[in-house]
C-alpha atoms as a PDB file:
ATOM      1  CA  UNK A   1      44.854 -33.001 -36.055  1.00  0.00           C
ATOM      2  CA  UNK A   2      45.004 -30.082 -33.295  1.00  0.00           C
ATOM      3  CA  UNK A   3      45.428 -27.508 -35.821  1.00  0.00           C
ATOM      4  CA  UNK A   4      42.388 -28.635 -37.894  1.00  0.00           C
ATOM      5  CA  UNK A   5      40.330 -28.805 -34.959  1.00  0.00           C
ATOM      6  CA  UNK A   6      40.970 -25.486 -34.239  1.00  0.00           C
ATOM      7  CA  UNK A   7      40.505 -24.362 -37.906  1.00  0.00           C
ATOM      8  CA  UNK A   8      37.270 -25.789 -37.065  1.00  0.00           C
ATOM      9  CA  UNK A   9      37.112 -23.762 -34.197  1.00  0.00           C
ATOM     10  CA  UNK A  10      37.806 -20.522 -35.670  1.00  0.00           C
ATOM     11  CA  UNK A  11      35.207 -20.946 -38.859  1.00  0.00           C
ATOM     12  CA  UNK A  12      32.343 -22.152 -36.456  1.00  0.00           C
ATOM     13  CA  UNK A  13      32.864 -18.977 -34.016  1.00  0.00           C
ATOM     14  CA  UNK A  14      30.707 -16.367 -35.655  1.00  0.00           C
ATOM     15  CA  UNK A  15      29.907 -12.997 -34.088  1.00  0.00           C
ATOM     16  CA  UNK A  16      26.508 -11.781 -35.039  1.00  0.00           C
ATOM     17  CA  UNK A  17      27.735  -8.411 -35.015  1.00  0.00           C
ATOM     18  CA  UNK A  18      29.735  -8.497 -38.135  1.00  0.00           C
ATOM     19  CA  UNK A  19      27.047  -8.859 -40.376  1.00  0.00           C
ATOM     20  CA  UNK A  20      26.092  -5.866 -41.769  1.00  0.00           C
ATOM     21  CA  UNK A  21      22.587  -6.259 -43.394  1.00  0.00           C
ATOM     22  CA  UNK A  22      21.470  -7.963 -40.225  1.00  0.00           C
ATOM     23  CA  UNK A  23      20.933 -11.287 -41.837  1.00  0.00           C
ATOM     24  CA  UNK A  24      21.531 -14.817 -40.537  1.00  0.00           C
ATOM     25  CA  UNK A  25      25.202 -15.850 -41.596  1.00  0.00           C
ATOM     26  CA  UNK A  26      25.043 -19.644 -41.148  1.00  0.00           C
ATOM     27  CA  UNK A  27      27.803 -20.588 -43.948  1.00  0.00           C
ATOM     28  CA  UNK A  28      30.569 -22.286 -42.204  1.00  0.00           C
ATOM     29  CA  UNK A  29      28.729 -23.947 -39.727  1.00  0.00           C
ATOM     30  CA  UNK A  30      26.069 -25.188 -42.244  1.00  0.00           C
ATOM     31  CA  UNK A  31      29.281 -26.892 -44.605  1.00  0.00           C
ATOM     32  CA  UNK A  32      30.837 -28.192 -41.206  1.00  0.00           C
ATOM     33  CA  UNK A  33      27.368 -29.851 -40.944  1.00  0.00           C
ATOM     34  CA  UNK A  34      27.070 -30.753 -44.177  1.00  0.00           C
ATOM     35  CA  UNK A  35      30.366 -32.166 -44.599  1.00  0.00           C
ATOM     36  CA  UNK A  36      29.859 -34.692 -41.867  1.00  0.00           C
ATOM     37  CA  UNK A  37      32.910 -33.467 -40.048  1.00  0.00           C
ATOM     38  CA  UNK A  38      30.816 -32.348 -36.980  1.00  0.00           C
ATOM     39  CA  UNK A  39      30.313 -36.006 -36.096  1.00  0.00           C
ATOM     40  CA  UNK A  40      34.069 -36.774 -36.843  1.00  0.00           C
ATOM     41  CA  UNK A  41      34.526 -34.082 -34.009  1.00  0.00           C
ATOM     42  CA  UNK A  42      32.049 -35.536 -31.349  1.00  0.00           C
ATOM     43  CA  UNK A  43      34.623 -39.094 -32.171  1.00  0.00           C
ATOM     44  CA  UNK A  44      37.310 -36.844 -31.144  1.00  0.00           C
ATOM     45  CA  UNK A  45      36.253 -35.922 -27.608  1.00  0.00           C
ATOM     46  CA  UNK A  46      37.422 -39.115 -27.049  1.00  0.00           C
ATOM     47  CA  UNK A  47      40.826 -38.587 -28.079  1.00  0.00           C
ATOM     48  CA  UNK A  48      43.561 -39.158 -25.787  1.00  0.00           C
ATOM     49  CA  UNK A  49      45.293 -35.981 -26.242  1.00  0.00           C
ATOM     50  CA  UNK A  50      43.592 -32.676 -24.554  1.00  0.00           C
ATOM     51  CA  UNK A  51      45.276 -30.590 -27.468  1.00  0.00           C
ATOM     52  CA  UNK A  52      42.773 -32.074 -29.652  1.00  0.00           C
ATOM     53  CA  UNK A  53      40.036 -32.302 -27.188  1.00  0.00           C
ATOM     54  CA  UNK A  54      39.878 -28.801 -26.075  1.00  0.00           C
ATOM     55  CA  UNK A  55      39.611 -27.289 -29.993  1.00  0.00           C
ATOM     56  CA  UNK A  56      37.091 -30.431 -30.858  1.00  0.00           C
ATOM     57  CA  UNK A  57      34.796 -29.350 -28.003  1.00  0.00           C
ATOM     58  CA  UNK A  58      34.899 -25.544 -29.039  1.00  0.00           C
ATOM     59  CA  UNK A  59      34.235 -26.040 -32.047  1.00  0.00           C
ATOM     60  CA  UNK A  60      31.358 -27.844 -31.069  1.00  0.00           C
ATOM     61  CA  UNK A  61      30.304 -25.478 -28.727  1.00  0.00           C
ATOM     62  CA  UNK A  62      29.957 -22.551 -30.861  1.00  0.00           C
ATOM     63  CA  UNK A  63      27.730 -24.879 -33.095  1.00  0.00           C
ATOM     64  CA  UNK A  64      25.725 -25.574 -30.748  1.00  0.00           C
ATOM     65  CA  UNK A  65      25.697 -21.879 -29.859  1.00  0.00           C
ATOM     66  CA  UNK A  66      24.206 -20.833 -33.757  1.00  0.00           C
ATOM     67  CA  UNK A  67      20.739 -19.512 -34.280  1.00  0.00           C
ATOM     68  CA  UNK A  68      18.059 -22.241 -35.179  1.00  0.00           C
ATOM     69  CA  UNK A  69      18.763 -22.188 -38.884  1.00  0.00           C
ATOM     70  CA  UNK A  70      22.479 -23.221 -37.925  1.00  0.00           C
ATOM     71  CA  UNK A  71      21.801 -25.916 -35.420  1.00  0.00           C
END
């Protein structure tokens, strides 16, 4: 469950500055919302472990974090 959180983590945290036609990249975070896992990671800030806490709240972070077409 920690791992996948921070897979979720690591697709959601998209730099602007590696796209190179200057276009909005919203692909991963627009499947993680699509998917319906975004809400099963707002359940898991309620988790008792922090290992899967910490990555669960990142991830939701940097979606949080996307330009408006993302969020």
């Amino acid at each position: 469950l920690q791992d996948a959180c921070w897979a979720f983590s690591y697709l959601t945290d998209i730099d602007g500055d590696n796209n190179d036609n200057n276009t909005s990249y919203d692909g991963p975070i627009h499947a993680i919302n699509a998917s319906g896992a975004l809400a099963r990671l707002v359940g898991l800030l309620n988790h008792d472990c922090p290992h899967v806490r910490h990555p669960a709240l990142r991830s939701i972070g940097n979606v949080v974090t996307g330009d408006e077409t993302q969020t």
